[in-house]
Each structure stands twice: as C-alpha cells, then as structure tokens.
Protein backbone atom coordinates (compact mmCIF):
# COMPACT_ATOMS: atom_id res chain seq x y z
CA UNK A 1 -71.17 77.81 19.72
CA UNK A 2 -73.72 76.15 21.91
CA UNK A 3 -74.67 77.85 25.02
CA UNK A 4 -75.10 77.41 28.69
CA UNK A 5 -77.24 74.72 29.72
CA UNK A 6 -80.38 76.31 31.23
CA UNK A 7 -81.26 77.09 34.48
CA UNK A 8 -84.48 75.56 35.30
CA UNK A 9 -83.72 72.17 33.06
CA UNK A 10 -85.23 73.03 29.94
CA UNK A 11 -82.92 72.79 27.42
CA UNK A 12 -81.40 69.14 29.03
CA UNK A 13 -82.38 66.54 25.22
CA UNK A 14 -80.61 69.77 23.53
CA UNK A 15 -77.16 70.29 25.81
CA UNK A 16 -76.96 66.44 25.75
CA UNK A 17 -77.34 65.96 22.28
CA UNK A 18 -74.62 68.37 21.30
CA UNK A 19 -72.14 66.84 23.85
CA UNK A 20 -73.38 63.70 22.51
CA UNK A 21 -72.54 63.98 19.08
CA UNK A 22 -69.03 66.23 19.95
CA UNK A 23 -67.54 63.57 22.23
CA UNK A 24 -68.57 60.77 19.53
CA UNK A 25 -66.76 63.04 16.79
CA UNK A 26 -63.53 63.20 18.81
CA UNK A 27 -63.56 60.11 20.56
CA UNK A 28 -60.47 58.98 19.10
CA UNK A 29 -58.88 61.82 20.95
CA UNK A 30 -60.01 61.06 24.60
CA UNK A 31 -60.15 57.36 24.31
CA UNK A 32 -56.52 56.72 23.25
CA UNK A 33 -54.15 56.38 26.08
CA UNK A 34 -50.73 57.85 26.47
CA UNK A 35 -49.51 55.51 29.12
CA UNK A 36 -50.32 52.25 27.39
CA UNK A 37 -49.55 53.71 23.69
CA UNK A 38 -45.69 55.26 22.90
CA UNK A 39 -47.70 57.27 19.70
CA UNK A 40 -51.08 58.28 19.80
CA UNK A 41 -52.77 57.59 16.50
CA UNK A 42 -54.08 61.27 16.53
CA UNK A 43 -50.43 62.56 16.69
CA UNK A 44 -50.01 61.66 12.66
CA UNK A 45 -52.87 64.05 12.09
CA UNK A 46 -52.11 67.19 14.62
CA UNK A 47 -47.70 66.86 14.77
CA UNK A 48 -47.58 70.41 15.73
CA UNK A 49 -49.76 69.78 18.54
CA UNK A 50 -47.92 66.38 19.40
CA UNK A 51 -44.24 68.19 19.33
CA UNK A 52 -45.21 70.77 20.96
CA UNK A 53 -46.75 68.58 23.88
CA UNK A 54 -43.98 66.24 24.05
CA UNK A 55 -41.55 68.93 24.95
CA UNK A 56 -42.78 70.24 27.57
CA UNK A 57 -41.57 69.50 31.06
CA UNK A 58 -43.60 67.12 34.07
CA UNK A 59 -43.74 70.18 36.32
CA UNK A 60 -45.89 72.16 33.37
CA UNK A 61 -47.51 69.17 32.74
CA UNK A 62 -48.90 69.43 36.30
CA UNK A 63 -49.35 73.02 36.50
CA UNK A 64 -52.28 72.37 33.50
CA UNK A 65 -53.61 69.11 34.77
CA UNK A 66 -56.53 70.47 36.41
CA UNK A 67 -57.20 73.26 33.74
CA UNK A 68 -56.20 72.49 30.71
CA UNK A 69 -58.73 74.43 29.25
CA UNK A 70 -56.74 77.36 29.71
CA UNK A 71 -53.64 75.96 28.12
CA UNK A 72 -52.02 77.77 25.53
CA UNK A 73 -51.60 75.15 23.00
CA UNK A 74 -51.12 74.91 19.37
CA UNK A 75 -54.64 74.11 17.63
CA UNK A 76 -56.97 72.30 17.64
CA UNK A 77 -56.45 71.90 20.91
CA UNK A 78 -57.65 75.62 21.73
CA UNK A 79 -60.60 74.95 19.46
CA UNK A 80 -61.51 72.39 21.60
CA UNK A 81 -60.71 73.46 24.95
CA UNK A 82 -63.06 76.58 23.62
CA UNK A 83 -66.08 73.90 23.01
CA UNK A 84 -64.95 71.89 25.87
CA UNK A 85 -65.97 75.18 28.34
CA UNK A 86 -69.24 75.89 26.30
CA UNK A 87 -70.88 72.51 26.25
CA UNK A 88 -70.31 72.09 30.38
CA UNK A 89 -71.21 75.91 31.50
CA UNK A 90 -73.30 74.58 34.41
CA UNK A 91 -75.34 76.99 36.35
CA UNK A 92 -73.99 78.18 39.83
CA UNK A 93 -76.31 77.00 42.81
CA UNK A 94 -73.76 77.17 45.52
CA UNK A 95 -74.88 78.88 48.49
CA UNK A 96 -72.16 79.80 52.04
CA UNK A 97 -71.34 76.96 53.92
CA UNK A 98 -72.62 77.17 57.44
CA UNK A 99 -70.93 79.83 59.87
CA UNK A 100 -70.80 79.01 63.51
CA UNK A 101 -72.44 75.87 64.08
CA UNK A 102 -72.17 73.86 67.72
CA UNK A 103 -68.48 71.95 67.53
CA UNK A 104 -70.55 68.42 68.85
CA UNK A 105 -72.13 68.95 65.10
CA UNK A 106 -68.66 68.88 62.99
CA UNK A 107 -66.52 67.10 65.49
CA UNK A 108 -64.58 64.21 63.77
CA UNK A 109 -65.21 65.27 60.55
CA UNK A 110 -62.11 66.71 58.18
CA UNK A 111 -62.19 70.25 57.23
CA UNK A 112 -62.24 69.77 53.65
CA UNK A 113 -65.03 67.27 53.79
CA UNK A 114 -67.09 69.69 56.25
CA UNK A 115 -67.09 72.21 53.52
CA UNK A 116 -68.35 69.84 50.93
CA UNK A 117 -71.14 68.68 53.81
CA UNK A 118 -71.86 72.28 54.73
CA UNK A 119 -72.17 73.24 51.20
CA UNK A 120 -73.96 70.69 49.80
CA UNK A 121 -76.87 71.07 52.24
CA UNK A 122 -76.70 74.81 52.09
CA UNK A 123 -77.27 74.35 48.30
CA UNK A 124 -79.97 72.06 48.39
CA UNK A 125 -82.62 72.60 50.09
CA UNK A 126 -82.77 76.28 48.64
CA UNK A 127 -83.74 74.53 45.04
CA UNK A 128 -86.76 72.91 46.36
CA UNK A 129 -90.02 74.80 46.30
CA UNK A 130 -91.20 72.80 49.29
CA UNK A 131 -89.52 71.81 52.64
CA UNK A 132 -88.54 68.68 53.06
CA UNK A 133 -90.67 66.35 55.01
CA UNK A 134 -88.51 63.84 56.16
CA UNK A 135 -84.71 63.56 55.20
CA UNK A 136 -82.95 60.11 53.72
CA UNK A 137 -79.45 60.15 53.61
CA UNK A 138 -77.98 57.45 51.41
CA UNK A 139 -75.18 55.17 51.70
CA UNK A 140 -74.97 57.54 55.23
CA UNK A 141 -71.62 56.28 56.97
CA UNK A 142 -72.08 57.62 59.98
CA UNK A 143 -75.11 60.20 58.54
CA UNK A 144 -73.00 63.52 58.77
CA UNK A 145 -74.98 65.36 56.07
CA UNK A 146 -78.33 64.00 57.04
CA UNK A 147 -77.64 64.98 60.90
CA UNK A 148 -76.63 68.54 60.11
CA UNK A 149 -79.95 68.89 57.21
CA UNK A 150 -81.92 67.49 60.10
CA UNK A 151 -80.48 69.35 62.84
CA UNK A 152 -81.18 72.63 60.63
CA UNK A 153 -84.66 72.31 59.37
CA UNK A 154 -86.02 70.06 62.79
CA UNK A 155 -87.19 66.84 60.37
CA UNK A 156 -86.78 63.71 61.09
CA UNK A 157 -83.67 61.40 59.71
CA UNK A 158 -83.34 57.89 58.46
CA UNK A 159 -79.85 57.03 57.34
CA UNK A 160 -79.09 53.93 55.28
CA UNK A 161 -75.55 52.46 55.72
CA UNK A 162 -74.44 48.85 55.43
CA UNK A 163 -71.95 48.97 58.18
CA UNK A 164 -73.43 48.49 61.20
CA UNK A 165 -70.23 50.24 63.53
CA UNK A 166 -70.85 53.63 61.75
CA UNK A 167 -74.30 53.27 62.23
CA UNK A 168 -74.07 53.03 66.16
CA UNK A 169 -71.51 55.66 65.79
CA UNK A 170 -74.46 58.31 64.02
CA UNK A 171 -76.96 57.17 66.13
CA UNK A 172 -74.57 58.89 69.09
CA UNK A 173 -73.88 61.65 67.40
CA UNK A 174 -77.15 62.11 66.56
CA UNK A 175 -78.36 61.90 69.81
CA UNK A 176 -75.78 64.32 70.62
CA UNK A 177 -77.08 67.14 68.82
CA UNK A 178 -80.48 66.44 69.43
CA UNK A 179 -82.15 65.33 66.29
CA UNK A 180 -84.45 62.34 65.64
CA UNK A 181 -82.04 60.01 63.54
CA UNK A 182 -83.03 56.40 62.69
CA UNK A 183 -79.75 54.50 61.27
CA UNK A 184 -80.65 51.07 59.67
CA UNK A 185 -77.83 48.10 58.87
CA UNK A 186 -78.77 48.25 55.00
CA UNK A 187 -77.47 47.42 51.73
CA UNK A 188 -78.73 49.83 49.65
CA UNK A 189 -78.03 47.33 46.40
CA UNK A 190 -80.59 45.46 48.16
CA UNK A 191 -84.26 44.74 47.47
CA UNK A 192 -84.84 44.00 50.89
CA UNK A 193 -83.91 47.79 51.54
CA UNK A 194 -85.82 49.63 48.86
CA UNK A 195 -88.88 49.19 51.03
CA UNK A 196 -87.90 51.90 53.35
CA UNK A 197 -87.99 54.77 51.02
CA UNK A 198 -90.98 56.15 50.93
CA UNK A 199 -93.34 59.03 48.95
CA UNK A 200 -92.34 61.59 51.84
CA UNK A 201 -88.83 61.46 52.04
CA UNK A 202 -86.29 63.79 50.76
CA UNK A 203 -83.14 61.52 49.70
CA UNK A 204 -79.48 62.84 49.58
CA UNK A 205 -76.32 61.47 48.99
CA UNK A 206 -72.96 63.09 48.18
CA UNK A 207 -70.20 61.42 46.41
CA UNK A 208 -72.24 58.19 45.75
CA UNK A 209 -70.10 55.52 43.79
CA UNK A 210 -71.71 54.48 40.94
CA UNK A 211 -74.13 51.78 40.73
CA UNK A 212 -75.10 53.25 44.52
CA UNK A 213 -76.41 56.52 42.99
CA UNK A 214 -77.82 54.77 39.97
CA UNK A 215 -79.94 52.82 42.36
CA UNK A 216 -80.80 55.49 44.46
CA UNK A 217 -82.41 57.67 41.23
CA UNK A 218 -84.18 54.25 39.79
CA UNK A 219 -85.52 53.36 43.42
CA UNK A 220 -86.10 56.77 44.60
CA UNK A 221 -88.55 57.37 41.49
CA UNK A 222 -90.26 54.16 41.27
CA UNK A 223 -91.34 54.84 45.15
CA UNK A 224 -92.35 58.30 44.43
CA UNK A 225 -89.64 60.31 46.76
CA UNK A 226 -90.53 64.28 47.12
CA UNK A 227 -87.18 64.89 46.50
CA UNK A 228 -83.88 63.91 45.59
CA UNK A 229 -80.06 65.46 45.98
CA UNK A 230 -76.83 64.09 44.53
CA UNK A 231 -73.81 64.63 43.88
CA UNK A 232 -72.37 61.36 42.14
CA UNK A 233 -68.80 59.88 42.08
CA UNK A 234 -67.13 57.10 40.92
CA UNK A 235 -69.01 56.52 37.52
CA UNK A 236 -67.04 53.36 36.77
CA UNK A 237 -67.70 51.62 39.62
CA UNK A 238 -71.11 49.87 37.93
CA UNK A 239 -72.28 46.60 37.94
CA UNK A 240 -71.86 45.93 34.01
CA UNK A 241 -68.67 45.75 31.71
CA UNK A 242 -71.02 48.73 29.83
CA UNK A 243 -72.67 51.53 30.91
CA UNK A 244 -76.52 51.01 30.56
CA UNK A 245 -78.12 54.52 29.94
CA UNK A 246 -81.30 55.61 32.46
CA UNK A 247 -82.82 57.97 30.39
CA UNK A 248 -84.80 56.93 27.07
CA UNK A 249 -82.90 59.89 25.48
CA UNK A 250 -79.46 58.31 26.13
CA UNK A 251 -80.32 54.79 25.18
CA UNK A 252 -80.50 56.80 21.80
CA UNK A 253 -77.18 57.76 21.97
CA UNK A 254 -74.65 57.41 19.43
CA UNK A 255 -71.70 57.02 22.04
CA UNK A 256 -71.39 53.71 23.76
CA UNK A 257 -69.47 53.55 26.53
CA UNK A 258 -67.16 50.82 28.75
CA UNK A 259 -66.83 50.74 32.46
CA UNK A 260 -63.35 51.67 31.35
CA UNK A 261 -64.63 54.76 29.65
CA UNK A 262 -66.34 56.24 32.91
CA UNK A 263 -63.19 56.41 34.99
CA UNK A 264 -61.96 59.24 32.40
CA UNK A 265 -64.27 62.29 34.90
CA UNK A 266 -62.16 60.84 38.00
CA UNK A 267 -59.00 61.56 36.76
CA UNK A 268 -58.53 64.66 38.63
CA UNK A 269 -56.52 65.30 41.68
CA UNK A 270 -57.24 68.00 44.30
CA UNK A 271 -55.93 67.06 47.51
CA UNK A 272 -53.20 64.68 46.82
CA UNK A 273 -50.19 65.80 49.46
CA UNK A 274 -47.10 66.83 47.76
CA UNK A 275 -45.55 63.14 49.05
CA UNK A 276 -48.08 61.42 47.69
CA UNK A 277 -47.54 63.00 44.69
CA UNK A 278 -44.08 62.47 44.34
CA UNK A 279 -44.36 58.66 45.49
CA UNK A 280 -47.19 58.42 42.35
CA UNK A 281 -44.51 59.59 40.22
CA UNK A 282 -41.80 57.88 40.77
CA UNK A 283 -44.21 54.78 40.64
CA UNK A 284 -45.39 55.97 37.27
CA UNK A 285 -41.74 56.57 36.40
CA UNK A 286 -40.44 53.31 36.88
CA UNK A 287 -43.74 51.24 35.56
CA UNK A 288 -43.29 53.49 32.31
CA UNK A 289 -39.38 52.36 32.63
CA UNK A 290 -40.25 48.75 32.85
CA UNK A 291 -42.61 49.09 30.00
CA UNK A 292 -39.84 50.46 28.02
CA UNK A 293 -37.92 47.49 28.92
CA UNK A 294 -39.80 44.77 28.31
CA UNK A 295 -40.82 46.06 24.82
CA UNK A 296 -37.54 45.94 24.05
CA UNK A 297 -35.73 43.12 25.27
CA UNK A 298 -39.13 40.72 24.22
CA UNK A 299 -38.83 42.37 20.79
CA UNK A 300 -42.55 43.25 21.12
CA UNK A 301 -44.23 46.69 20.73
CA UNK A 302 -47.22 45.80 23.12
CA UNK A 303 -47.77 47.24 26.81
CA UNK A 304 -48.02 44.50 29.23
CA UNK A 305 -50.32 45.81 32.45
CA UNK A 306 -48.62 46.44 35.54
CA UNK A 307 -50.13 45.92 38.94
CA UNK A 308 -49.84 48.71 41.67
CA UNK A 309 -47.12 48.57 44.26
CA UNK A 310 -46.69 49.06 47.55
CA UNK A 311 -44.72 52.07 48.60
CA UNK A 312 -42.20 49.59 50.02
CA UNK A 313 -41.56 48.22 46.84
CA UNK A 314 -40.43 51.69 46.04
CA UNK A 315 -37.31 51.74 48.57
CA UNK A 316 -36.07 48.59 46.99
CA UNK A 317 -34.88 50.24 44.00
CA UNK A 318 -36.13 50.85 40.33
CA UNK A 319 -34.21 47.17 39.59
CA UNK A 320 -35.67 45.11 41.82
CA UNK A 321 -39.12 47.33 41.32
CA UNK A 322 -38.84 46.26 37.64
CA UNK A 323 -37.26 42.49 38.24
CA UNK A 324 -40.55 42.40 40.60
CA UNK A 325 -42.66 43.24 37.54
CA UNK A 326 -41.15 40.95 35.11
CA UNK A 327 -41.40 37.87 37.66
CA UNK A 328 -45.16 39.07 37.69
CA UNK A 329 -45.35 38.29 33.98
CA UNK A 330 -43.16 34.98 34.04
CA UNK A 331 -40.50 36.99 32.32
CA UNK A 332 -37.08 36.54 31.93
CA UNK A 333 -35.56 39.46 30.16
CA UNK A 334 -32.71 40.40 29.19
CA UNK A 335 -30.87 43.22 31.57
CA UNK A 336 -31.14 46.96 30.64
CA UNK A 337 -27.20 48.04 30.16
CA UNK A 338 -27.85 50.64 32.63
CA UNK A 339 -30.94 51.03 35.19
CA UNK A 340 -29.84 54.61 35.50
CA UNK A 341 -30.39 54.95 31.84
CA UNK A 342 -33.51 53.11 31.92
CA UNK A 343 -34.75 55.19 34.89
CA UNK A 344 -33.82 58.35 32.95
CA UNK A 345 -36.22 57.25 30.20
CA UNK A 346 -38.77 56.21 32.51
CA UNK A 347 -39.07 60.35 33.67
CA UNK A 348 -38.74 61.27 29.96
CA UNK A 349 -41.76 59.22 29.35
CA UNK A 350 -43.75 59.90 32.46
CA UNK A 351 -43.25 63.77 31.67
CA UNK A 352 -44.60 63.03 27.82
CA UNK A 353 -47.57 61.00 28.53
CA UNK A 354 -48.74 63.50 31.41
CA UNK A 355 -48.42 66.29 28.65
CA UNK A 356 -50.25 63.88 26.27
CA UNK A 357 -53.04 63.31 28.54
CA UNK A 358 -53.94 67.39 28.94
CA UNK A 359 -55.78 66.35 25.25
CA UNK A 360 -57.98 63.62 26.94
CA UNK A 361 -58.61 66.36 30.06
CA UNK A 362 -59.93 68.76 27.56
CA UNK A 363 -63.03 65.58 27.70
CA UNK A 364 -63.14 65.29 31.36
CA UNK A 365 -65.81 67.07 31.95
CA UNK A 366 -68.25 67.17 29.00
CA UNK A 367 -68.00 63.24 29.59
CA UNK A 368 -69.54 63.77 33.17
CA UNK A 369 -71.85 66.46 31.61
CA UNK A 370 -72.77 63.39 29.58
CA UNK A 371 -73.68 61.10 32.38
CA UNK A 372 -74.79 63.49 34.75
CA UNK A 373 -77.51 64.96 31.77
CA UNK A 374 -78.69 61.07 31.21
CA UNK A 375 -79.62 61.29 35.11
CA UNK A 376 -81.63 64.47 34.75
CA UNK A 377 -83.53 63.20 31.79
CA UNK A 378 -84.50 60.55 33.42
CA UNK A 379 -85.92 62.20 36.54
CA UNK A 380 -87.53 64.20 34.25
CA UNK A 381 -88.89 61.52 32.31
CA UNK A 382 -90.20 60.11 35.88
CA UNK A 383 -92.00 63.47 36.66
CA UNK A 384 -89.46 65.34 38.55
CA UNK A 385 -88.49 68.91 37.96
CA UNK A 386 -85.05 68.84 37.50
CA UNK A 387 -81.87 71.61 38.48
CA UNK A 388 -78.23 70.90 37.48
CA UNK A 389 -75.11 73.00 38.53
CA UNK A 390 -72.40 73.44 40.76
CA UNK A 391 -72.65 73.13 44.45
CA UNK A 392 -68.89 74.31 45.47
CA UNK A 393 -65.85 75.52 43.64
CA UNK A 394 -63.77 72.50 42.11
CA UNK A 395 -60.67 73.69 44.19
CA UNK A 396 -62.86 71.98 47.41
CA UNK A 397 -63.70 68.92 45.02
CA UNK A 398 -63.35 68.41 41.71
CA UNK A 399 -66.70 66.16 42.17
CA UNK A 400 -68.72 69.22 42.60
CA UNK A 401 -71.75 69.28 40.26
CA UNK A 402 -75.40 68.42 41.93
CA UNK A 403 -78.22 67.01 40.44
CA UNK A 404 -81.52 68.44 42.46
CA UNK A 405 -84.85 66.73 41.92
CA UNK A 406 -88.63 67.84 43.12
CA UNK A 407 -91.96 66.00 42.21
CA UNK A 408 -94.04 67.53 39.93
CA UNK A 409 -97.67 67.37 41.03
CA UNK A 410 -98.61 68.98 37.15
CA UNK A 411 -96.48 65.91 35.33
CA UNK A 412 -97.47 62.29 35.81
CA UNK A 413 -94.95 59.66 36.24
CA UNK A 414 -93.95 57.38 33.34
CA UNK A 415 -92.30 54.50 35.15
C-alpha cells in the first residue's frame, strides 16, 4: 500500500507514478458515466456491487456523495476506496484563520469565503523560508487576499484583474486599510501582462480556473518569481480539447486526458442551499425522464444531450419541461401514456445514477492528486522547492489543497 506523499516534496515522480498507473488501470471505472449510460460496462464484471448500488435510495446516495470513501460497499469498491485514501494522504499545512482583524479589512466579503482568504494566507507564508518581498495577487477581483497578506506583513501589493470596476473598488479598500496596493486593468492570458511579474514578487492566487493558474506557474517561473501560492480550481476550464501536461514527468504519462476528463475533481458540492438542491434534482429528474422517453418512443438506445434550464422552465411542468426538450432536438415523439409514470421513472433513475456515480467519486481526488503533482514537478523541474497539502478542511471547500513554491538559490533553473 503506497504511503503518504512526503512532506518536504521528495517523493513527488514516485506518488505520481503510482496514481498514474492506478487511475490508468481503472479508468474504465471513473470514465463511464451513469447519467448518459442506463448500464455501466463495469456492472457485467462487479453485479454484486451494481445491485447493491442500484437499490439504494437518493437520500443515501447524498449522504455518501462527499465521502464515499467511507461507504460500506460490497467489493471492490472498499478495495478501492482503501487505495483511493492512500494515494491522496496530503500533508496538513493549515494554520488558524485570523482572529480579530479591523471590520474595514473583511467588510463585503462572505463568511465562508473569508475563511478560505484568512486561511489560505495564514498557511502560506509560514512554508516559505524567506518573507515575501513584494506580494502579487493573481486574477485579484477586487485583491481581498493580497490586501489582507499585505496589510499583515507591511509589503507592498500589485493586483492583476481584468475588470477594471473591481479594480477601482480594491484600490479603495486598499486605501482603506492602509496598505500600498497597485491594481492594474490586466488580462493575465495576456503577453502584454506577463511583463509585470517580476524576480521579487511573491504570487498568489486562490481558486484560479484553469488555464489562469497554468499561466500563472509557466509565467511565474520563466520570470524567476521568489515565490508562488495556489490553490487551483476549475481544471477543465483550459484552452485545449486535451490536457497538455507541464511537467516532463507527466508528458510521460500513460493516462491521457480530455477537457472532459478534468471536470471529474469539481464534482463536489459543499455549499449548495437545500433549494438549490432540490431544484438540481428535480431538473436531473425530469432530463433523466425525458431521456427515458425519447429512447423509447425513437426506438434508439442512445442519450441525446440536454441543455440546462431555467428554473422557470421548472414551474411549467415535467410535460412541457420535456415537450421543451424534444422541440430542442426537432423531435416529434410519440406521448408517454402517463407523465406521472414517466416522472416516477425519472426519480428511479436519478436515485440509481447518483448511487452509480459514488464509484467514479472514489477517483475524485487521486485525479486532482494527478494534476496538482504534474504542477509540483514542474516547479521543481524550474528550481523551486516545492510543498503540497491541505490549507483548510474540505467542509469550508472541497477545493482545498495548496501548492507552495520557493526559489532555490542551490538548484538552477531548467526553463
């Protein structure tokens, strides 16, 4: 059983390796999908499993959504979850979030994203082994984490943000509290904004998208940035159809991934509102009813996709919802016998394929693991030393791993 990955970053080309290989040796598992597929080609090969999943209710479904390593299932899907926890033991670096602080500092920001601000910084900083110099905060908005870094250590802040209303909205609040802030209307996809990072600066971001954060650790090391914080987010949202590995390691890799691929870490919910979650349901419901349908009356076992709809469309009824979807297609189909029945089926289904999915959760996370070890290599492969772990527990965020980054004066660069 492979152990935790180290503290310190040595021990990165092993962990990733090992998760490498396991999620290419399951991948059938966590790249089928429930809600497009009635049966799962693994179900042929693990029917206790499959039984046993499709009877359970939606309710238990989404009492294990979040965990399901802890799920008591039928193997191999303890086997798994066991190997699932072992390849992604990540190190703690979480520090306390900041007690009293001056209410000018946190005013108009959400309590749940202040404690993700407060703890980040607390975290960060305390894995450097010099102070910063000068702080960069990233794709800033209106600079909240920069300002309070800033306002704690007495450095100077340049925040880059591309729209220019949040900008003159930190540059009051910075002015506010007293720190010297510079916001700048950039794109940080930009050429034209690379320029401004610079050998002293100490560059954050927290719950960068993407290509945003991708850029951020290819333009940050190229300009030879003392340090670098991140937690990422959004690992789909990339410029190519196919994820392009940073590190030399992971070009290596034996698993190739789609954009499609990356949007498995992000499906996790935290702080969805019970009504939300019961409108996303009933949504689910119906599209699932609708795909029932149309399989049916076109005589074709192939899901169609269905385009989101606005909670409006929910008020008008699951037949008009599912009329709406079938005019979407250019379909005329013939009527259900009963849209009661129908929408009976739909919540049988919706119930099965969230109990399905607890398999591809079990891959959640070593797939992040995945990503987020090709972005330490690479730092370290660019002469950084290199700390990965947790910055907050995943009940505050479930995107709550950070990738900390310091510039080795003993290792030269490769770029």
């Amino acid at each position: 059983m492979p152990v935790a990955i180290a503290e310190a970053g040595v021990g990165y080309a092993a962990r990733f390796s090992q998760l490498d290989a396991w999620l290419h040796e399951h991948q059938a598992l966590w790249r089928a999908k429930p809600f497009t597929t009635l049966v799962l080609p693994w179900e042929a090969d693990m029917p206790e499993l499959a039984v046993w999943l499709r009877s359970r209710t939606l309710d238990q479904a989404e009492a294990a959504h979040n965990q399901p390593q802890l799920l008591g299932a039928p193997e191999p899907f303890a086997r798994l979850a066991r190997q699932s926890i072992a390849l992604t033991c990540l190190p703690d670096l979480s520090e306390a979030g900041q007690g009293e602080l001056p209410e000018r500092l946190t005013r108009h920001i959400p309590g749940r994203k202040w404690q993700q601000i407060s703890h980040f910084a607390a975290s960060t900083a305390r894995q450097w082994q010099q102070p910063a110099e000068h702080w960069l905060d990233w794709c800033a908005g209106k600079g909240h984490l920069g300002r309070l870094l800033a306002w704690q250590g007495g450095q100077p802040l340049l925040c880059l943000e591309r729209d220019a209303a949040l900008n003159r909205a930190g540059e009051v609040l910075g002015t506010e509290v007293g720190i010297s802030s510079r916001h700048v209307d950039a794109d940080v996809l930009s050429e034209d904004t690379w320029r401004y990072l610079q050998p002293q600066h100490s560059v954050v971001a927290l719950h960068a998208c993407g290509q945003l954060h991708m850029t951020l650790l290819q333009q940050a090391a190229a300009h030879g940035c003392a340090q670098i914080a991140i937690s990422p987010c959004c690992y789909n949202r990339i410029a190519t159809s196919d994820y392009q590995p940073l590190s030399a390691t992971a070009r290596k890799a034996r698993l190739q991934l789609t954009r499609d691929d990356l949007s498995l870490p992000m499906q996790e919910s935290i702080t969805a509102g019970q009504r939300t979650r019961r409108q996303r349901d009933q949504s689910m419901a119906w599209r699932l009813a609708f795909d029932l349908w149309q399989r049916d009356a076109r005589g074709t076992d192939a899901y169609l996709p269905t385009p989101s709809r606005p909670e409006s469309a929910l008020r008008q009824g699951i037949a008009s919802f599912c009329r709406d979807l079938a005019a979407h297609h250019q379909l005329q189909l013939r009527e259900p016998d009963s849209w009661a029945d129908l929408e009976q089926q739909g919540w049988q289904r919706l119930a099965q394929v969230r109990n399905l999915e607890l398999v591809r959760g079990l891959f959640r996370r070593p797939l992040e693991v995945w990503l987020l070890l090709d972005r330490a290599l690479y730092l370290q492969e660019a002469g950084y030393r290199v700390r990965l772990g947790q910055f907050c527990e995943q009940q505050l965020t479930p995107r709550n791993l950070l990738l900390v980054a310091e510039k080795s004066t003993q290792i030269a660069p490769t770029l």
